[in-house]
Protein backbone atom coordinates (compact mmCIF):
# COMPACT_ATOMS: atom_id res chain seq x y z
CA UNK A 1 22.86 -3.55 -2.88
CA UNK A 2 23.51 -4.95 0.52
CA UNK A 3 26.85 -4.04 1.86
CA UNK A 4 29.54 -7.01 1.57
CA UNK A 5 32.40 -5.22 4.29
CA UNK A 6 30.99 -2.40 5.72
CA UNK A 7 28.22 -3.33 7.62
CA UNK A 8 30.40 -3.41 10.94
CA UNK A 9 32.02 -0.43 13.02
CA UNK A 10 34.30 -0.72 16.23
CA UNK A 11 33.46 0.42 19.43
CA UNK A 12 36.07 0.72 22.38
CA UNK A 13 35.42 -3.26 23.26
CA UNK A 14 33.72 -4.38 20.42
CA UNK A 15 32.43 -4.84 16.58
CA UNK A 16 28.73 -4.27 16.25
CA UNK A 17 26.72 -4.52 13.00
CA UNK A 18 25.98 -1.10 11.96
CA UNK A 19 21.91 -1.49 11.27
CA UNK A 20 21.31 1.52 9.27
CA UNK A 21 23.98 0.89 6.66
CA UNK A 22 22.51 -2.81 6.54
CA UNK A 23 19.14 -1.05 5.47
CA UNK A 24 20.72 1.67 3.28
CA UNK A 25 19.32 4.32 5.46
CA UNK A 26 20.66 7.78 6.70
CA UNK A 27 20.51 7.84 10.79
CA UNK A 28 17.66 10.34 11.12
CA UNK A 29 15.66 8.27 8.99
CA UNK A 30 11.95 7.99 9.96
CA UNK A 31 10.18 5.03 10.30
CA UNK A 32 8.49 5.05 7.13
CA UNK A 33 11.77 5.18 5.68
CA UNK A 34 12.99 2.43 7.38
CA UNK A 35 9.83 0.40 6.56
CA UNK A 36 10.03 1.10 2.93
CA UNK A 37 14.44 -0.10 2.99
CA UNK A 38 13.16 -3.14 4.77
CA UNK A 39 10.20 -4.29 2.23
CA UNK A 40 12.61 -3.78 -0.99
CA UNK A 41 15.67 -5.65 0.50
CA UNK A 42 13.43 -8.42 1.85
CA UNK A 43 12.43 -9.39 -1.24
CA UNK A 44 15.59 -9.09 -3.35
CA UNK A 45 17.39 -11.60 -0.67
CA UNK A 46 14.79 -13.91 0.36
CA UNK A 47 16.52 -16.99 0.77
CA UNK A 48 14.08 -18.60 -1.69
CA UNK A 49 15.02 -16.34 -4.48
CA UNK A 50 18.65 -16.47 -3.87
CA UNK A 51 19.13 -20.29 -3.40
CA UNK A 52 22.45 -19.85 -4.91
CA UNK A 53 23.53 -17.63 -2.76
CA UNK A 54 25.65 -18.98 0.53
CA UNK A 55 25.52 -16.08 2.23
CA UNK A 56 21.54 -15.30 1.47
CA UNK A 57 20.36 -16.36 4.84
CA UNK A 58 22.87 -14.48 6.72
CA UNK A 59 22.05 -11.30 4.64
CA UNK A 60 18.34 -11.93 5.32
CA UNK A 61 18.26 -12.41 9.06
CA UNK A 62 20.71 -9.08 9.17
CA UNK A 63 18.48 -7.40 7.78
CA UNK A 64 15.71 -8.87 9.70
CA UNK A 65 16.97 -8.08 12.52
CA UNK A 66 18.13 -4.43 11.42
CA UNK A 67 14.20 -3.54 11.01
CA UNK A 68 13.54 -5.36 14.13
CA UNK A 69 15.61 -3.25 15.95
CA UNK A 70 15.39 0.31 13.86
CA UNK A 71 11.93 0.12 14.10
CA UNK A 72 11.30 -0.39 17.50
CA UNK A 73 11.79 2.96 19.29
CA UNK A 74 13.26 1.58 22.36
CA UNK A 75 15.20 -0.60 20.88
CA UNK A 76 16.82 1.72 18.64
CA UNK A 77 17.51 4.52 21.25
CA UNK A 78 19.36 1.74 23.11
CA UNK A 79 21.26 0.68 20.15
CA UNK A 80 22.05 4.38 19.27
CA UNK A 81 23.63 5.29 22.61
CA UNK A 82 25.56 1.39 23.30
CA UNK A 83 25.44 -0.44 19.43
CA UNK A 84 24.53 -3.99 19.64
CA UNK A 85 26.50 -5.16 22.88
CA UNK A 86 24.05 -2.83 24.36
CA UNK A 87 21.11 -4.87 23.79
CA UNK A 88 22.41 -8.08 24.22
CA UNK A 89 23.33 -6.94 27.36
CA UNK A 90 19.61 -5.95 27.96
CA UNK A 91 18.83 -9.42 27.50
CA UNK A 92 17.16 -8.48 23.80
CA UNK A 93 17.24 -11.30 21.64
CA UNK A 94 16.49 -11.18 17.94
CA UNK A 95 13.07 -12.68 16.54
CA UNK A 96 12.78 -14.80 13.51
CA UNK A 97 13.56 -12.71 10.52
CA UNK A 98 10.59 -14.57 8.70
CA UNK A 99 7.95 -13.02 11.05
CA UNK A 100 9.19 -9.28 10.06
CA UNK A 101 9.06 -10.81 6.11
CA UNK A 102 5.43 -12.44 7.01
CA UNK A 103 3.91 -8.95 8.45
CA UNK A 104 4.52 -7.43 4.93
CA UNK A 105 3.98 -10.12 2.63
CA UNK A 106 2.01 -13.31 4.40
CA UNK A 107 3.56 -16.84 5.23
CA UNK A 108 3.79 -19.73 3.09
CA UNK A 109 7.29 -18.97 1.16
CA UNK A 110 8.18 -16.27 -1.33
CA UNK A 111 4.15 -15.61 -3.02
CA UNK A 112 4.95 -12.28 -3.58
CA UNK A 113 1.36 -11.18 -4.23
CA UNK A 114 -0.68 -12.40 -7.38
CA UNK A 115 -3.03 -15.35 -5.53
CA UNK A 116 0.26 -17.71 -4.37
CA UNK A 117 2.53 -17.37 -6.93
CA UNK A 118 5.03 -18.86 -4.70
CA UNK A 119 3.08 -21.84 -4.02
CA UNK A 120 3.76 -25.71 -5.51
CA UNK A 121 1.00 -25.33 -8.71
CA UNK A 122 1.41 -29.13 -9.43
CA UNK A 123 0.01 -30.73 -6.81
CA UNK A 124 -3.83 -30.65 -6.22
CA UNK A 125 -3.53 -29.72 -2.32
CA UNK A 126 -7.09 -27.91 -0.83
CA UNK A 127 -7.16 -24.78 -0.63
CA UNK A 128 -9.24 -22.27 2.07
CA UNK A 129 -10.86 -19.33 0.53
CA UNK A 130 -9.39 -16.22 -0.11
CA UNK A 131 -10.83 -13.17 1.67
CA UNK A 132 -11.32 -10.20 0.23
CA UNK A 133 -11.29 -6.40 2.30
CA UNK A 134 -11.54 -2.96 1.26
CA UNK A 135 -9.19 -0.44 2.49
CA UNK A 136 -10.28 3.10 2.65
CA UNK A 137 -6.81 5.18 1.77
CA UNK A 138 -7.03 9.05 1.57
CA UNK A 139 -5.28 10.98 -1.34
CA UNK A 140 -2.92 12.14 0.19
CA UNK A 141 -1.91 8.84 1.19
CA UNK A 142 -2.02 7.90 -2.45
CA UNK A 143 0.09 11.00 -3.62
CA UNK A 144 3.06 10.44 -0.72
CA UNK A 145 2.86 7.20 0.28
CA UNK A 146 2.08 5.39 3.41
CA UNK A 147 2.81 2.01 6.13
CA UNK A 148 -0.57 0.83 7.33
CA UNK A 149 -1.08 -1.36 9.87
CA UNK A 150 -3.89 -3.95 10.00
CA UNK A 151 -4.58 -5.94 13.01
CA UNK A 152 -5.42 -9.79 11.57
CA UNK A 153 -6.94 -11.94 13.84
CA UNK A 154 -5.83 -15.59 11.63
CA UNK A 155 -7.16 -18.69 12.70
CA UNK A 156 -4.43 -21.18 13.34
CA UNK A 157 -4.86 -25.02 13.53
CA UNK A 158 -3.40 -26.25 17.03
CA UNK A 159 -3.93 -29.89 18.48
CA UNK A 160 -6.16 -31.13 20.00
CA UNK A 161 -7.13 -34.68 21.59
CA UNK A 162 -8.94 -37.38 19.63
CA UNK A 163 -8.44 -38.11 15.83
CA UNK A 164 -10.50 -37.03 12.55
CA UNK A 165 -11.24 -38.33 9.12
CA UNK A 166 -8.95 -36.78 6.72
CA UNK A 167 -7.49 -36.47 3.29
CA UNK A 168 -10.83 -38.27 2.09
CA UNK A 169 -11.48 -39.37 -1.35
CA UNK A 170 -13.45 -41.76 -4.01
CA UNK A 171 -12.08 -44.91 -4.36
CA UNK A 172 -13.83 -47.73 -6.80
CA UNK A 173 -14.58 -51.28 -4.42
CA UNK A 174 -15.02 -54.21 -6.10
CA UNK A 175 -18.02 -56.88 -4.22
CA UNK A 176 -18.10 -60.26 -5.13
CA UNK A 177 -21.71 -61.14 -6.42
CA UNK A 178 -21.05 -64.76 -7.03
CA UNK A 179 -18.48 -67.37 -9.04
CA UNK A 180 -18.07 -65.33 -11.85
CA UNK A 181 -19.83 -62.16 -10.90
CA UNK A 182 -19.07 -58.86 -9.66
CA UNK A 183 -19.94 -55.00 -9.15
CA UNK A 184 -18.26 -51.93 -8.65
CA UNK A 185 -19.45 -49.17 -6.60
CA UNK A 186 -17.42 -45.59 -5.51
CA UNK A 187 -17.26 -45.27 -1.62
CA UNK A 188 -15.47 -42.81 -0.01
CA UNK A 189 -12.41 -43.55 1.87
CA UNK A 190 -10.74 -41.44 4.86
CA UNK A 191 -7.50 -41.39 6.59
CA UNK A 192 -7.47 -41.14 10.55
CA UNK A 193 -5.31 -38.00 11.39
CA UNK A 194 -4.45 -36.35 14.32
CA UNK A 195 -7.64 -33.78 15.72
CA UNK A 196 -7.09 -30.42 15.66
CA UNK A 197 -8.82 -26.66 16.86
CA UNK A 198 -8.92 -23.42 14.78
CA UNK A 199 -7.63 -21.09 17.86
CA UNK A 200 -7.30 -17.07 16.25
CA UNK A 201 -4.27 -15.59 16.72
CA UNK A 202 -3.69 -11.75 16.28
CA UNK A 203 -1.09 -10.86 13.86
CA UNK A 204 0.11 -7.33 12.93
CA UNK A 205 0.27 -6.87 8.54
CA UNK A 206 1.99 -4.30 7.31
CA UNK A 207 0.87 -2.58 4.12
CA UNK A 208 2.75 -0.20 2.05
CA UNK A 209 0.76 2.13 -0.42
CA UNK A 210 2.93 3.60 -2.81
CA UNK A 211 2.85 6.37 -4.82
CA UNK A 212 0.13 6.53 -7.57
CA UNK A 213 -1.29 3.17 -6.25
CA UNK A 214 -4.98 3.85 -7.90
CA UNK A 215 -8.61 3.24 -6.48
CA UNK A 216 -9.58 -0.62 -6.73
CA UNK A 217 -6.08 -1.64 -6.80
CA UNK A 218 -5.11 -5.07 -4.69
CA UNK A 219 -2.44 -5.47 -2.10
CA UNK A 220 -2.48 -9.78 -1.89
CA UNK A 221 -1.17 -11.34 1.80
CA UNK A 222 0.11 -15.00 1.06
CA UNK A 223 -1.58 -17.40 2.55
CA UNK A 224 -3.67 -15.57 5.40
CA UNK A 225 -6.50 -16.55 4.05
CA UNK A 226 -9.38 -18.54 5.26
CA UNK A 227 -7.34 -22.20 6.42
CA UNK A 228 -8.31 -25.00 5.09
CA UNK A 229 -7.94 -28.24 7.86
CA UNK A 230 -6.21 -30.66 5.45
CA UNK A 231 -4.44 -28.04 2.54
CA UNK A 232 -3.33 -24.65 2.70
CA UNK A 233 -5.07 -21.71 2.95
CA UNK A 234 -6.33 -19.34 0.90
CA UNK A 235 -5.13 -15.72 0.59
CA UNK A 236 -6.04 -12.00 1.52
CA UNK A 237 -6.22 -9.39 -1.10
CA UNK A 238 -6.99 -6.21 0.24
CA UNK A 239 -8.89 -3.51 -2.57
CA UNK A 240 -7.49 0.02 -2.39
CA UNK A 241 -10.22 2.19 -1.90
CA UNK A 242 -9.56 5.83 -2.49
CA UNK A 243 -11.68 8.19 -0.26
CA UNK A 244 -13.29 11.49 -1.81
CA UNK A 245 -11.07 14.11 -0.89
CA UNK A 246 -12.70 17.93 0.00
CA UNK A 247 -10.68 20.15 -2.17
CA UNK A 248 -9.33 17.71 -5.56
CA UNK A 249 -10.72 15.42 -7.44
CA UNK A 250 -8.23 12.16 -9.08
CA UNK A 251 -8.94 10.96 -12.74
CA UNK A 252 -6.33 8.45 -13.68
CA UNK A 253 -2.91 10.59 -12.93
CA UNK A 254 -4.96 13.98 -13.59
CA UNK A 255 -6.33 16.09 -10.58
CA UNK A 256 -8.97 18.66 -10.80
CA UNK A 257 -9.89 21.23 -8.38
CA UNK A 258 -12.17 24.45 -8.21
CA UNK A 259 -10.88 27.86 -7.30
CA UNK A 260 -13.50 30.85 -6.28
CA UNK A 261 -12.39 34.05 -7.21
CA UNK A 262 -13.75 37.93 -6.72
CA UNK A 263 -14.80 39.62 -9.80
CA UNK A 264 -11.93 42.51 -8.96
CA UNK A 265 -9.55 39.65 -9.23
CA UNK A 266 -11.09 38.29 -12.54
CA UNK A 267 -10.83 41.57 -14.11
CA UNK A 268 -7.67 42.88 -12.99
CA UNK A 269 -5.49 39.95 -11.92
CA UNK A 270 -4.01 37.83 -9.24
CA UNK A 271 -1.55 36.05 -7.20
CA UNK A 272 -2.48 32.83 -4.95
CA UNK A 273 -1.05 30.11 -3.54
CA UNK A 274 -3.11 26.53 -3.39
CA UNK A 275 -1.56 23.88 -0.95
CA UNK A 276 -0.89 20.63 -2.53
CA UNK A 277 -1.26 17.48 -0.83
CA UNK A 278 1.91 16.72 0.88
CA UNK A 279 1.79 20.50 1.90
CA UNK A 280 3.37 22.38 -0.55
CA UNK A 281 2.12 25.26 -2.40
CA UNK A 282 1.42 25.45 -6.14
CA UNK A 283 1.51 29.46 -6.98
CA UNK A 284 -0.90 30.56 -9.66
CA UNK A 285 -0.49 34.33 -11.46
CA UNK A 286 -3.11 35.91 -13.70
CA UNK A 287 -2.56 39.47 -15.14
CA UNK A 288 -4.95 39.28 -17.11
CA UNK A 289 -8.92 38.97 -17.31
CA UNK A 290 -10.15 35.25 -15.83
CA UNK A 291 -13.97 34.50 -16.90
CA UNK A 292 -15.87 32.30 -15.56
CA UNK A 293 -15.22 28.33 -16.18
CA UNK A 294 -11.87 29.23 -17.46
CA UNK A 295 -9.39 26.62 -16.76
CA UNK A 296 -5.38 26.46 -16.52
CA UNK A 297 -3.29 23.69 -16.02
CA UNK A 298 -0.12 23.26 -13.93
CA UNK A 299 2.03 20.60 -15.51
CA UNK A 300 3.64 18.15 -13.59
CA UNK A 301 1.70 18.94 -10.13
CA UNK A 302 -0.42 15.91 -11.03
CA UNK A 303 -0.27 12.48 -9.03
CA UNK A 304 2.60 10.18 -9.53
CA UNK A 305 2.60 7.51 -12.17
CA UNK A 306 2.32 3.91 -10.35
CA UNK A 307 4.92 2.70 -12.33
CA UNK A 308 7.19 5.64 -12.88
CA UNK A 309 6.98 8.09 -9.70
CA UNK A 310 9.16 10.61 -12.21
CA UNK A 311 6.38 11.38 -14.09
CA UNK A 312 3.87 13.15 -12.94
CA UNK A 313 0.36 13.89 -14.00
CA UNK A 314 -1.36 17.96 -14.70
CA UNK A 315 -2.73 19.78 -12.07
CA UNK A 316 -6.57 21.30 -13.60
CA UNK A 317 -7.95 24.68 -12.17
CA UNK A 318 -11.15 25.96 -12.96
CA UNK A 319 -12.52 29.45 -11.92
CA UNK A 320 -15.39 30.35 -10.64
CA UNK A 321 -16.22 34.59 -10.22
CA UNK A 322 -18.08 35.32 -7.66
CA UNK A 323 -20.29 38.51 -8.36
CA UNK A 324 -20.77 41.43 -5.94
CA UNK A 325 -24.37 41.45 -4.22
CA UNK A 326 -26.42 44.62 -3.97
CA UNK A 327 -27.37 47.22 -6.33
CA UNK A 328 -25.04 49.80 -8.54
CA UNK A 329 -25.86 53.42 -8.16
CA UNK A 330 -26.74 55.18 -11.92
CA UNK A 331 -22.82 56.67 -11.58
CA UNK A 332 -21.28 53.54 -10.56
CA UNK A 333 -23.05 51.68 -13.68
CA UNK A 334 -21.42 54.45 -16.31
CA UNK A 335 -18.67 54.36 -14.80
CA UNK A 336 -18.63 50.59 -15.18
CA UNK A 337 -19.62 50.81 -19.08
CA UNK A 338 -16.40 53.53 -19.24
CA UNK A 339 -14.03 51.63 -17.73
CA UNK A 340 -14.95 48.20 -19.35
CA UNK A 341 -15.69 49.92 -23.06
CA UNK A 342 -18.02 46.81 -23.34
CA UNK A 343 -20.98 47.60 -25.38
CA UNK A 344 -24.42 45.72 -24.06
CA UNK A 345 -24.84 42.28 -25.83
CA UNK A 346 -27.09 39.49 -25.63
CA UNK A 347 -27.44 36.28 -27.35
CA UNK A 348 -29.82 33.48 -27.40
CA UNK A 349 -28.95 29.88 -27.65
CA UNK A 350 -29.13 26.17 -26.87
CA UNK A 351 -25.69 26.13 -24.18
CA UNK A 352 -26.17 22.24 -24.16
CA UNK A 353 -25.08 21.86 -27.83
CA UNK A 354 -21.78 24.19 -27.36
CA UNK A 355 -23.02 27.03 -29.65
C-alpha cells in the first residue's frame, strides 16, 4: 500500500518526503531491493489504471522520483546525510517519472507485457515489427532473482525538412467515358505530411527475472519495437534463455545433480555439505551402505515455483562410487570377503530391459 500520512519527516528547517517509506523499503536496502519496490508499485498506481484516483499522479511521480533518487548512489548518499532540501540545493531536479516506468516496461501507456495490451485494439493504426532477442540468464539468476540491464539503441522519428506521402490508401475514381458512360478504377491516394529521420537513441531497459522464471519464457517491452513512420511500433519480447549450469541440472521445478563418492564412504557412511545456488549448503548424512546410482531426494531444496515462490521443487542426488585403483594383496582380499560376509555372485542379463 502506498503510505497516505507518513511519507514525510521533519528536519530542523524543513519537511522532506521520506523516499524509502514511499517505496516500502528498510534503509539498508540494496538496490535490487529497491528495483523490485519500484516495478510492483509502478504498476499498481499508474495513472492509467487508477483514473479514479485524484491523487494517482501525485503518488506516481513520488514514487518516481523515490527510485530516481534511491537508486542513484550519489544521489542517495546526499539525500541520506541532508533529506531532500539537500538536493534541491545541489541543483538536482527530478526527471519525468514516466522515463523510470518506460525503462522497465516500454512507452506507449500501461501495455503491461502480452504484445500491447494497453494499446487502442479498435482502430486499424500500422504497426512496426516486433523484435524478438534471446537472453542468456544463469541458474542462479533463475533461483534468486535478478535486475538486468540492456542497453537499447531505439530508433526515434525526429524532423526533418521537406514533406512525404503518408497515410496512403485505395480509393475507387470514377472517369467519365462519355454521356452516359463511365469506369471505375482503384488508385492510390496519399496525404502530404511533414518529413521525418529515424535518428537511434540509446535507452537503458530494465529487466527483472524473478524467481522460477523458466527457459523460453518472454519478458515483452511496449512499444520498442521496430517504428513504423505513420503508426506505432511494434514491440520487444525478450526469450529467457537458461544457460547450462556445471554442477545441476533444472527439469521443470526439479534439480538434479551428481555426487562422487569413495567406496569407504559408500560402505561405511557419510557426512557432506553441497552448496546450493544462492550459497547455502544442503547437508546430506548416510549411515548406511550407498551403491552405485542410488539416489535421495531433498525436499523442498528445488527451484521456486513461478507462480508461488513458497513452494519449492526436490532437490535429486545420485551417487556415483568411485573404486580404489591397484591390486589387493591375497590377505587384503580375505579379509575383504570377512568383513563384507558377501558370498561371490554373478548374474547375466539384458540391463537395458530393467531385469
Amino acid at each position: 500500500m502506498y503510505p497516505v500520512h507518513s511519507d514525510v519527516r521533519c528536519t530542523s528547517s524543513n519537511w522532506t518526503r521520506d523516499f524509502y517509506n514511499i517505496l516500502g523499503v528498510t534503509r539498508s536496502a540494496n538496490k535490487n531491493q529497491i528495483k523490485k519496490a519500484y516495478r510492483k508499485l509502478a504498476k499498481e498506481l499508474h495513472p492509467d489504471k487508477n483514473q479514479a484516483d485524484p491523487d494517482a499522479e501525485a503518488k506516481f511521480r513520488d514514487i518516481g522520483e523515490a527510485y530516481e533518487v534511491l537508486s542513484d548512489k550519489e544521489k542517495r548518499d546526499l539525500y541520506d546525510r541532508h533529506g531532500e532540501e539537500g538536493l534541491k540545493q545541489q541543483g538536482g531536479g527530478f526527471n519525468d517519472p514516466f522515463d523510470s516506468f518506460s525503462s522497465f516496461f516500454g512507452d506507449f501507456g500501461f501495455g503491461f507485457g502480452g504484445g500491447g495490451g494497453g494499446r487502442n485494439q479498435e482502430r486499424e493504426i500500422p504497426r512496426g515489427g516486433d523484435v524478438l532477442m534471446d537472453l542468456e540468464v544463469s541458474l542462479e539468476e533463475l533461483y534468486t532473482g535478478n535486475f538486468v540491464e540492456v542497453v537499447r539503441y531505439k530508433p526515434v522519428a525526429k524532423p526533418a525538412s521537406g514533406t512525404r506521402k503518408c497515410n496512403c490508401r485505395q480509393e475507387m475514381k470514377t472517369i467519365p467515358m462519355g454521356p452516359g458512360r463511365f469506369q471505375m478504377i482503384q488508385q492510390e491516394v496519399c496525404d502530404d505530411c511533414p518529413n521525418v529521420k529515424m535518428v537511434p537513441e540509446e535507452k537503458l531497459l530494465e529487466i527483472e527475472i524473478e524467481p522460477g522464471m523458466r527457459d523460453g519464457q518472454e519478458y515483452p517491452f511496449v512499444a520498442e519495437g521496430e517504428p513504423h513512420i505513420d503508426g506505432e511500433p511494434g514491440d520487444l519480447r525478450f526469450i529467457i534463455k537458461q544457460m547450462k549450469h556445471k554442477m545441476f541440472e533444472r527439469r521443470g521445478d526439479d534439480l538434479y545433480t551428481n555426487v562422487t563418492i569413495s567406496l569407504v564412504d559408500a560402505l561405511s557412511g557419510f557426512e557432506m555439505e553441497i552448496p546450493h545456488l544462492d550459497g547455502h549448503m544442503v547437508k546430506i548424512v548416510r549411515d548406511k551402505v550407498t551403491w552405485p546410482d542410488a539416489r535421495i531426494r531433498k525436499k523442498g531444496e528445488g527451484m521456486p515455483n513461478y507462480e508461488n515462490n513458497n513452494s519449492r521443487g526436490t532437490l535429486f542426488i545420485t551417487f556415483d562410487v568411485d573404486f580404489p585403483k591397484g591390486e589387493l594383496t591375497p590377505e587384503e582380499k580375505e579379509a575383504v570377503k570377512t568383513i563384507l560376509k558377501q558370498e561371490s555372485k554373478q548374474k547375466v542379463y539384458n540391463g537395458l530391459q530393467g531385469y
